[in-house]
N, C-alpha and C. Protein backbone atom coordinates (compact mmCIF):
# COMPACT_ATOMS: atom_id res chain seq x y z
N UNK A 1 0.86 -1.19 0.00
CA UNK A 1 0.00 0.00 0.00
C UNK A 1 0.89 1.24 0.00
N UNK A 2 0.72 2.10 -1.08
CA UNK A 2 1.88 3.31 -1.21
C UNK A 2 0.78 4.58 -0.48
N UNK A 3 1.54 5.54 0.25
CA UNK A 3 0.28 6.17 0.29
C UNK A 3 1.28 7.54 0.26
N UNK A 4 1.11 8.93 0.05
CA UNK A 4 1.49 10.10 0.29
C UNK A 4 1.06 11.39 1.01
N UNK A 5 1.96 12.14 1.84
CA UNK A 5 1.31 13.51 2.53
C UNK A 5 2.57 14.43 2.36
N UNK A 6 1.73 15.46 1.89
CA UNK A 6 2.33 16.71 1.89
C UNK A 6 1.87 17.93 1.93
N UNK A 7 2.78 18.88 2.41
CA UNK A 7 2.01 19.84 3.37
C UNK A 7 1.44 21.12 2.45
N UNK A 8 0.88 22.04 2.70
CA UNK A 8 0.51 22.55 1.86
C UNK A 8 0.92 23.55 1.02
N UNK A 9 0.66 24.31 -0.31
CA UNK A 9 1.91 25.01 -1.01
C UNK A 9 1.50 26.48 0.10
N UNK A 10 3.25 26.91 -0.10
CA UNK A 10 3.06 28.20 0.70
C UNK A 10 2.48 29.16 0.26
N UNK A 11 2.59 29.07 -1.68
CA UNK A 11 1.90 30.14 -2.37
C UNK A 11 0.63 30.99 -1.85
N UNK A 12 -0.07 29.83 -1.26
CA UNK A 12 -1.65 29.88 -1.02
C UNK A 12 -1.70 30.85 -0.27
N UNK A 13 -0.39 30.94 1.04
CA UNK A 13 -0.59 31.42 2.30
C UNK A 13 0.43 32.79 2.15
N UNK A 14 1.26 33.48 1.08
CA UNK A 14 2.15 34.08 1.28
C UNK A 14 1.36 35.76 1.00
N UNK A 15 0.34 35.92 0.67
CA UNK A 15 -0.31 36.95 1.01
C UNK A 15 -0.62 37.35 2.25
N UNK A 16 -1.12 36.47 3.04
CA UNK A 16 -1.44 36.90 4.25
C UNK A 16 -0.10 37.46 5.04
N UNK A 17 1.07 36.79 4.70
CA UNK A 17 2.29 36.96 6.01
C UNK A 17 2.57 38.30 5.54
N UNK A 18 2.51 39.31 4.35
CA UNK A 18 2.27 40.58 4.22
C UNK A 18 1.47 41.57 5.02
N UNK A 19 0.38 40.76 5.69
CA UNK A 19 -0.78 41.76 5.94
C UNK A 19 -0.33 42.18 7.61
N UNK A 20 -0.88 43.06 7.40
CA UNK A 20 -0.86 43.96 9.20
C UNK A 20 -2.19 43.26 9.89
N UNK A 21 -2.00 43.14 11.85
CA UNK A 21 -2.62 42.87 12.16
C UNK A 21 -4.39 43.13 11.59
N UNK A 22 -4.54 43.99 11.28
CA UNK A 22 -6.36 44.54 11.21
C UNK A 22 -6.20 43.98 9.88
N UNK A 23 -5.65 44.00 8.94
CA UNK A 23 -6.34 43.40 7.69
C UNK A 23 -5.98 42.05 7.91
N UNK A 24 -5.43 41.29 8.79
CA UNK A 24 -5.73 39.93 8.93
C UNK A 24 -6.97 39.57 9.57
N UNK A 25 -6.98 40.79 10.78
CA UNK A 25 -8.09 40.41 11.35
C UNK A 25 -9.67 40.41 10.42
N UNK A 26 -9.53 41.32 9.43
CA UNK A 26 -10.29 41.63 8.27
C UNK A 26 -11.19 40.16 7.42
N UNK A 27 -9.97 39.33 7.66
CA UNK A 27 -9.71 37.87 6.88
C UNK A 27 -10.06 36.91 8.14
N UNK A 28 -10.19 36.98 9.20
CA UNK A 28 -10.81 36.25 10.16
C UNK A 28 -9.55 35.58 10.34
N UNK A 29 -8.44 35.74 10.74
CA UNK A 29 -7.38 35.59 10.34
C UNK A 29 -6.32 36.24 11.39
N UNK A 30 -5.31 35.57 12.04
CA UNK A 30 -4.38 36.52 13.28
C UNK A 30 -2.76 35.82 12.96
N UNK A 31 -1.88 36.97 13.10
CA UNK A 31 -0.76 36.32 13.45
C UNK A 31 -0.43 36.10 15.15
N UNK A 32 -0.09 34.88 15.13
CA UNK A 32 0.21 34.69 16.34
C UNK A 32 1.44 34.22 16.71
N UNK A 33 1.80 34.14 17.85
CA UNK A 33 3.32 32.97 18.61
C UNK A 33 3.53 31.54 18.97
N UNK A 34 4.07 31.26 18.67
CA UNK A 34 4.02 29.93 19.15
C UNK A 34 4.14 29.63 20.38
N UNK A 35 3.69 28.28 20.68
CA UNK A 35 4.11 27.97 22.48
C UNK A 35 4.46 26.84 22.30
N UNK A 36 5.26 26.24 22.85
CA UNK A 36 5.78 25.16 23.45
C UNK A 36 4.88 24.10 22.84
N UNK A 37 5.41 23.10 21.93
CA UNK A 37 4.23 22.36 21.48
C UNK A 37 3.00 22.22 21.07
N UNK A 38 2.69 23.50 20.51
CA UNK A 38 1.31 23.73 20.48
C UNK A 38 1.19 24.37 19.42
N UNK A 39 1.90 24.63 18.13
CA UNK A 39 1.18 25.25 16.54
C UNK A 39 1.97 24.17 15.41
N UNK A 40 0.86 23.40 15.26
CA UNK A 40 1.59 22.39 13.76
C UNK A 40 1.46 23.21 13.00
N UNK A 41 2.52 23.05 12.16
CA UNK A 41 2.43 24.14 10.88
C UNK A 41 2.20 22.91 9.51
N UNK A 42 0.76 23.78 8.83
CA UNK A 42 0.31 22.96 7.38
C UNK A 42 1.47 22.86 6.17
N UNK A 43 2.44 23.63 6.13
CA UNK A 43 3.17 24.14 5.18
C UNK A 43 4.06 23.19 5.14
N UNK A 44 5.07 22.89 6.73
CA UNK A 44 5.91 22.32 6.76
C UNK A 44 5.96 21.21 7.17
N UNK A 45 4.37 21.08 7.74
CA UNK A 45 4.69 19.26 8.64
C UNK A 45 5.49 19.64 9.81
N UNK A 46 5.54 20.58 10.35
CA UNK A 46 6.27 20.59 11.14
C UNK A 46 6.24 21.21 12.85
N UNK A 47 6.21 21.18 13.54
CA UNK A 47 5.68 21.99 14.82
C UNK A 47 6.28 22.95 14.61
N UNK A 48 6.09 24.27 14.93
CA UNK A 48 7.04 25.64 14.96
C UNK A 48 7.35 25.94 16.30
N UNK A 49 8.61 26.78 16.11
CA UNK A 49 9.37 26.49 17.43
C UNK A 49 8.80 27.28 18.81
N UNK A 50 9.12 27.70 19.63
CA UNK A 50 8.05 28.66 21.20
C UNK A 50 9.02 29.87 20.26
N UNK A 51 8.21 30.86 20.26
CA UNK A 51 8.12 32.29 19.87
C UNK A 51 7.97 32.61 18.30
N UNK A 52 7.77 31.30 18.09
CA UNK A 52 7.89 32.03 16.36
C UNK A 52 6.63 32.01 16.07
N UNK A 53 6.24 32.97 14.71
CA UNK A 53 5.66 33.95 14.08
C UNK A 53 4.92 32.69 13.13
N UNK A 54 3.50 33.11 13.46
CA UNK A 54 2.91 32.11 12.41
C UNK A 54 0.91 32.78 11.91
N UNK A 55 0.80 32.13 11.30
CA UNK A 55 -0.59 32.61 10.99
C UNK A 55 -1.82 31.94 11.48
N UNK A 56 -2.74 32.61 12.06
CA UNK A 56 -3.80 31.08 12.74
C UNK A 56 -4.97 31.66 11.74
N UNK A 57 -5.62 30.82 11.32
CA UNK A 57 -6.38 31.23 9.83
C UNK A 57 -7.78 29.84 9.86
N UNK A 58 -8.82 30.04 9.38
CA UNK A 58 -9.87 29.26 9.11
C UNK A 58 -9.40 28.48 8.00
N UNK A 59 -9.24 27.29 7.38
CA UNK A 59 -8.82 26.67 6.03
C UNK A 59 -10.19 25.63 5.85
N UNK A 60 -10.53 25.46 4.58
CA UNK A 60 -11.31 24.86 3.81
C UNK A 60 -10.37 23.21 3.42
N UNK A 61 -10.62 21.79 4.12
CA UNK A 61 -9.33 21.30 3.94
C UNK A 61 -10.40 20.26 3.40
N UNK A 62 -11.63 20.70 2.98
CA UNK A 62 -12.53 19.19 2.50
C UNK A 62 -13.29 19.81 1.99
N UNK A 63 -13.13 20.38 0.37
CA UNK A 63 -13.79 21.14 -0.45
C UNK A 63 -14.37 20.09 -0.98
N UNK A 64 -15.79 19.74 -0.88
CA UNK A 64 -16.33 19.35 -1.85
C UNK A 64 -18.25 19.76 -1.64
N UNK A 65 -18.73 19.29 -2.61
CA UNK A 65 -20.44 20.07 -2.30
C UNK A 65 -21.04 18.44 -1.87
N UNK A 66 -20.41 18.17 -0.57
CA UNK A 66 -21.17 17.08 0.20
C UNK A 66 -21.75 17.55 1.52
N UNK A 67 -21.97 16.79 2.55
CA UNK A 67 -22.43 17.42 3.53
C UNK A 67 -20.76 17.11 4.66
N UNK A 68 -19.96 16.56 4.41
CA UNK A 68 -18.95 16.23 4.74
C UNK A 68 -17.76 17.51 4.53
N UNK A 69 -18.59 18.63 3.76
CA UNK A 69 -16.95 19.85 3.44
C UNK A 69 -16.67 20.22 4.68
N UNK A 70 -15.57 20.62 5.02
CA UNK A 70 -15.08 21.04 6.48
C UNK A 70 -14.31 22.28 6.31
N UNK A 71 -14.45 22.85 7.22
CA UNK A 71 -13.53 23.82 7.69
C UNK A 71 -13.01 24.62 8.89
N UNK A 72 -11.76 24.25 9.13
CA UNK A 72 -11.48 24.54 10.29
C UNK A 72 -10.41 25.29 10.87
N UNK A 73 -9.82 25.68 11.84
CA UNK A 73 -8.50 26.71 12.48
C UNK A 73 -7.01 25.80 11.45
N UNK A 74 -5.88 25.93 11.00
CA UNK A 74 -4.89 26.03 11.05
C UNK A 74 -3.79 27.15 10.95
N UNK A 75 -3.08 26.49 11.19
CA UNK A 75 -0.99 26.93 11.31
C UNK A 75 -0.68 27.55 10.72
N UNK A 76 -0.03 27.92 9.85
CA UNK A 76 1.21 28.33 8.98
C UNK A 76 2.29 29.20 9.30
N UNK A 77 3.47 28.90 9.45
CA UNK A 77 4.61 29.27 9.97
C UNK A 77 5.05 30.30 8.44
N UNK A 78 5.25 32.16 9.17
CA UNK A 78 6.33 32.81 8.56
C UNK A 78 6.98 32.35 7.78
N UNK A 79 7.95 31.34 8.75
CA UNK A 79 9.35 31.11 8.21
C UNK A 79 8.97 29.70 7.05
N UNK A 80 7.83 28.97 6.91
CA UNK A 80 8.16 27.74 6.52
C UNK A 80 8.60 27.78 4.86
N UNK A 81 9.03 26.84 4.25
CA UNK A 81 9.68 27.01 3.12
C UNK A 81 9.09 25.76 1.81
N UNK A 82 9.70 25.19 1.41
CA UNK A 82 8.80 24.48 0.82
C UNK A 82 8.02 23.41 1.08
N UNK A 83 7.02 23.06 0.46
CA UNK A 83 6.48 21.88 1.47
C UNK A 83 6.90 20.93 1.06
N UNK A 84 7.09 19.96 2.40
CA UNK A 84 7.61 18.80 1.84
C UNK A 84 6.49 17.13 1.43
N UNK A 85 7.50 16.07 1.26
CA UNK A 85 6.35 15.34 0.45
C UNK A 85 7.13 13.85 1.40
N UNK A 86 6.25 13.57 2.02
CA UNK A 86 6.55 12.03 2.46
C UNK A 86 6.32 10.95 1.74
N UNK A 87 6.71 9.69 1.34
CA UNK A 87 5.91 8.83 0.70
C UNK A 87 6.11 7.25 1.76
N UNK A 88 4.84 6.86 1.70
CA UNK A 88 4.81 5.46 3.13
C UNK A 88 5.53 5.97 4.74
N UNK A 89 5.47 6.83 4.78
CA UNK A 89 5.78 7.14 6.10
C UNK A 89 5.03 8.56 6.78
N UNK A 90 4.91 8.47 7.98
CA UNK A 90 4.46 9.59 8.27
C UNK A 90 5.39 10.88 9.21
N UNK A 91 5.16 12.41 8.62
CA UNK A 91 5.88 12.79 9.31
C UNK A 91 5.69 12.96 10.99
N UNK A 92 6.96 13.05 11.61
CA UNK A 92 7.11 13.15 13.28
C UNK A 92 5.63 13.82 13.74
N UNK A 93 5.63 15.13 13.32
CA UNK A 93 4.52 15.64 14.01
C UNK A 93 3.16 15.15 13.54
N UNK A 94 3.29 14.27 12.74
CA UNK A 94 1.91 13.85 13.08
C UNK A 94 1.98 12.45 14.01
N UNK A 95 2.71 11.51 14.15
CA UNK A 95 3.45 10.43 14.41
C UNK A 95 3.42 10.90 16.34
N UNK A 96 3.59 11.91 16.46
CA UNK A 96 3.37 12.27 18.04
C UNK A 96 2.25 12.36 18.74
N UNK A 97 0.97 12.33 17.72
CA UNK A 97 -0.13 13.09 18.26
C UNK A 97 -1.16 11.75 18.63
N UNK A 98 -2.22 11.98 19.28
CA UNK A 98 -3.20 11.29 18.83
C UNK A 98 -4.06 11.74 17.58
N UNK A 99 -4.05 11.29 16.94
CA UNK A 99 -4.76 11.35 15.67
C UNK A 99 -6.69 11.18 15.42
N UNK A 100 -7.57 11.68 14.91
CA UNK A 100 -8.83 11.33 14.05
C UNK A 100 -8.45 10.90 12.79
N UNK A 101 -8.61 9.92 12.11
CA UNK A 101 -8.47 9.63 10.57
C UNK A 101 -9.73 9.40 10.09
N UNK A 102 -9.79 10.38 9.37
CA UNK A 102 -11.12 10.05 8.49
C UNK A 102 -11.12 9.59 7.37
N UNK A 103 -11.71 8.40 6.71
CA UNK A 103 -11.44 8.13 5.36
C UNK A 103 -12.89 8.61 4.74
N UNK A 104 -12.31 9.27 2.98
CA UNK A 104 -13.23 9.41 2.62
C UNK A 104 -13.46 8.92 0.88
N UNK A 105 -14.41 8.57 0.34
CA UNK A 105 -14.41 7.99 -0.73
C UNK A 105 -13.99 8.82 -2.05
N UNK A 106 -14.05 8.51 -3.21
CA UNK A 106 -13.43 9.83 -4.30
C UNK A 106 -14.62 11.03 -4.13
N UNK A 107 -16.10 10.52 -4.55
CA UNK A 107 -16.78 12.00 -4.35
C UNK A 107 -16.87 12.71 -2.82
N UNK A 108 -15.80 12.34 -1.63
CA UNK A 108 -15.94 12.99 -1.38
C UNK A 108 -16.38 12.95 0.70
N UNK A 109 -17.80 11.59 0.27
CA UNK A 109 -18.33 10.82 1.49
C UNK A 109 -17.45 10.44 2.21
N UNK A 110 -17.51 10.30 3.86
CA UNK A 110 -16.89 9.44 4.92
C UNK A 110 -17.28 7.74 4.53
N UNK A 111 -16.40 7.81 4.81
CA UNK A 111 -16.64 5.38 4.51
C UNK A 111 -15.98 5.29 5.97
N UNK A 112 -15.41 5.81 6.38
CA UNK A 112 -14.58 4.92 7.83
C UNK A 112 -13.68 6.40 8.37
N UNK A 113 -13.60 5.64 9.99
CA UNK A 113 -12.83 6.23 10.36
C UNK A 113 -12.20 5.88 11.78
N UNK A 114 -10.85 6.17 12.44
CA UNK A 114 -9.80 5.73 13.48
C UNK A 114 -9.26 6.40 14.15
N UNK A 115 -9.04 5.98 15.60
CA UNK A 115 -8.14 6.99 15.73
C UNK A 115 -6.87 6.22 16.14
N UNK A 116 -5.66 6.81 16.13
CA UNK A 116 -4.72 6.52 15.70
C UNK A 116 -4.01 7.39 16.95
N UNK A 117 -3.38 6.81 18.02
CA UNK A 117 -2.62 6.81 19.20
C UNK A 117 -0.85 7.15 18.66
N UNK A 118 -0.43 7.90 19.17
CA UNK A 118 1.36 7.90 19.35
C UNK A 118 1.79 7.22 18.87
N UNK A 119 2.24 7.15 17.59
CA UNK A 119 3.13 5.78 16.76
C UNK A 119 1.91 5.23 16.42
N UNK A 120 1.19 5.03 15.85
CA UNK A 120 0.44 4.74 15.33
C UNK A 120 -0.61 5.17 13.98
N UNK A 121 0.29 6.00 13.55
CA UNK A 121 -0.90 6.67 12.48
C UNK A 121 -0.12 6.14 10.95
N UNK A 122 0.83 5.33 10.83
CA UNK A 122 0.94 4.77 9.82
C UNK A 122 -0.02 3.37 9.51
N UNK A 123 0.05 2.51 10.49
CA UNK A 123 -0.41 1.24 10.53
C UNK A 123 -1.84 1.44 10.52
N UNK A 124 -2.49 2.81 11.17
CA UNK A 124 -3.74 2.92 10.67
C UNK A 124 -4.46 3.07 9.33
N UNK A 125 -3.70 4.30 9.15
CA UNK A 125 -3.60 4.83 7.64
C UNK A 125 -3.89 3.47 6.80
N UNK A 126 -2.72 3.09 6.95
CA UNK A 126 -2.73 1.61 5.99
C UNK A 126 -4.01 0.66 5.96
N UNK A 127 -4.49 0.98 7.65
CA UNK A 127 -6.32 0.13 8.01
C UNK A 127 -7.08 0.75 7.10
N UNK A 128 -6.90 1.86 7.09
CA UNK A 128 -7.85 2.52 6.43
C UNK A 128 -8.40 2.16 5.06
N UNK A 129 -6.87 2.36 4.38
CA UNK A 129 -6.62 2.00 3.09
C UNK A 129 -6.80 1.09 2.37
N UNK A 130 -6.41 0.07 3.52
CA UNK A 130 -6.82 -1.58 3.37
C UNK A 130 -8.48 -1.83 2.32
N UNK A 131 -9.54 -0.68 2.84
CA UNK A 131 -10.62 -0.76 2.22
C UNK A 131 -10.91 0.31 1.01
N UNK A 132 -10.85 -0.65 0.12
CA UNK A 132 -10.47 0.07 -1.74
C UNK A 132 -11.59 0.96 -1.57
N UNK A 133 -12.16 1.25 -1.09
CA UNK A 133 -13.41 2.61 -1.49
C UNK A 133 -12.70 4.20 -0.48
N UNK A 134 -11.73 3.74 0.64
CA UNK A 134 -11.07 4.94 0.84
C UNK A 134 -10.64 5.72 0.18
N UNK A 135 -10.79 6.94 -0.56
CA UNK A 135 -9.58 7.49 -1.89
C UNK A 135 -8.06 8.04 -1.40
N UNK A 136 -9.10 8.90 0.17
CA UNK A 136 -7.95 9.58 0.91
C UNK A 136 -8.29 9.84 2.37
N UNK A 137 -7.70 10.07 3.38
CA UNK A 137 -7.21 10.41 4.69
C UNK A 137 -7.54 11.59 5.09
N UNK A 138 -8.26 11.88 6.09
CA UNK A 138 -7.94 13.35 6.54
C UNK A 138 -6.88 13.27 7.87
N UNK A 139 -6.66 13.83 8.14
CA UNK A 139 -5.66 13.68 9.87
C UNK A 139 -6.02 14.87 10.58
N UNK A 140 -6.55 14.50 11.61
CA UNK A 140 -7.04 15.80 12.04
C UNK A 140 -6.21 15.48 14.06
N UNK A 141 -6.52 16.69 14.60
CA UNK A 141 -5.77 16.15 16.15
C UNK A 141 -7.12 15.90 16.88
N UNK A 142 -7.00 14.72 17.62
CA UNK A 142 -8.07 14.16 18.16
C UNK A 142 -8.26 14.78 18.98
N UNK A 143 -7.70 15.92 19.79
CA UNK A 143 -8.14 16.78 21.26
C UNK A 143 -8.96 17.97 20.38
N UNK A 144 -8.18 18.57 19.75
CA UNK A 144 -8.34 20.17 19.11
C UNK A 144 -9.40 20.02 17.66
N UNK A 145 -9.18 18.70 17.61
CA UNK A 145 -9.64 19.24 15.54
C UNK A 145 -9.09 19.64 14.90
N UNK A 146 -8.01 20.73 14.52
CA UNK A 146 -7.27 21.05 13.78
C UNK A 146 -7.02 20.03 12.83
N UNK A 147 -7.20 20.15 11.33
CA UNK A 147 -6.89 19.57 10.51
C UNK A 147 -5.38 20.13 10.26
N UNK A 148 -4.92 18.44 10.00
CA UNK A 148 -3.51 18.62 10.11
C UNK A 148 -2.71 17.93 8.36
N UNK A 149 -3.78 16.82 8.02
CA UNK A 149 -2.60 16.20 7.07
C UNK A 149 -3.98 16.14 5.79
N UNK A 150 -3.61 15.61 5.06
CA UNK A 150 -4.71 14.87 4.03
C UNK A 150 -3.33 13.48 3.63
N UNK A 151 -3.69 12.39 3.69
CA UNK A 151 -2.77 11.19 3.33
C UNK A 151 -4.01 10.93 2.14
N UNK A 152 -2.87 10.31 0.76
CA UNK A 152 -3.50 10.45 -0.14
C UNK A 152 -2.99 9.03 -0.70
N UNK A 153 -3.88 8.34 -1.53
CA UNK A 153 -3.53 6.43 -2.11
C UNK A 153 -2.31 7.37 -3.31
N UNK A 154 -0.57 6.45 -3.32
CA UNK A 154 -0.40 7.09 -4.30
C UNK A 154 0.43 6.21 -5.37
């Protein structure tokens, strides 16, 4: 089972790291700091470090016209750079968390879903996958919600 995640392009997000507080706030939208374990960044896969500069923003991470579209708070780190691309493995910060995995079919529907404990979100993933009507993964953090990954069949 091959599967892939990667984080999201920065393009999307490099307008906002221009904007001054009030026209972010404009965008429903804040720059904020990091703390100690606590801002995954979408861009990089990566946690950002205590004090750094990041964007906390509403994202659309399940566009489709089902009753399943979502949208919810993420990350994006200033500094992050390109995104990167895992293939059969998952990155650390998601690999730390407890996980929600949602699988959902190509148009779009939930078919299944797991949650996936500390070291554990590969071998799930793969549960998931195991059933051919999954297309793709959401990863979301099982305390917060924050959508964190999309794992994709690849």
């Amino acid at each position: 089972m091959a599967y892939r995640i990667a984080g999201l392009a920065r393009e999307e997000f490099e307008p906002l790291f221009r904007l001054g507080d009030d026209e972010l706030a404009a965008r429903n939208a804040r720059r904020v700091r990091a703390e100690e374990g606590g801002a995954p960044c979408r861009i990089s896969l990566e946690e950002a470090e205590a004090g750094e500069s990041l964007i906390l923003l509403s994202h659309v991470s399940h566009e489709v016209a089902r009753p399943f579209r979502t949208a919810y708070a993420i990350y994006v780190r200033e500094a992050a750079g390109e995104p990167p691309c895992y293939r059969d493995e998952v990155p650390a910060m998601l690999d730390r968390r407890t996980l929600g995995l949602r699988g959902f079919d190509a148009e779009g529907m939930l078919k299944g879903a797991l949650l996936a404990m500390p070291g554990e979100a590969d071998a799930r993933s793969r549960e998931l996958f195991g059933r051919p009507e999954i297309a793709s993964i959401h990863a979301h953090n099982a305390a917060y919600g924050c959508f964190l990954a999309r794992v994709e069949r690849d």
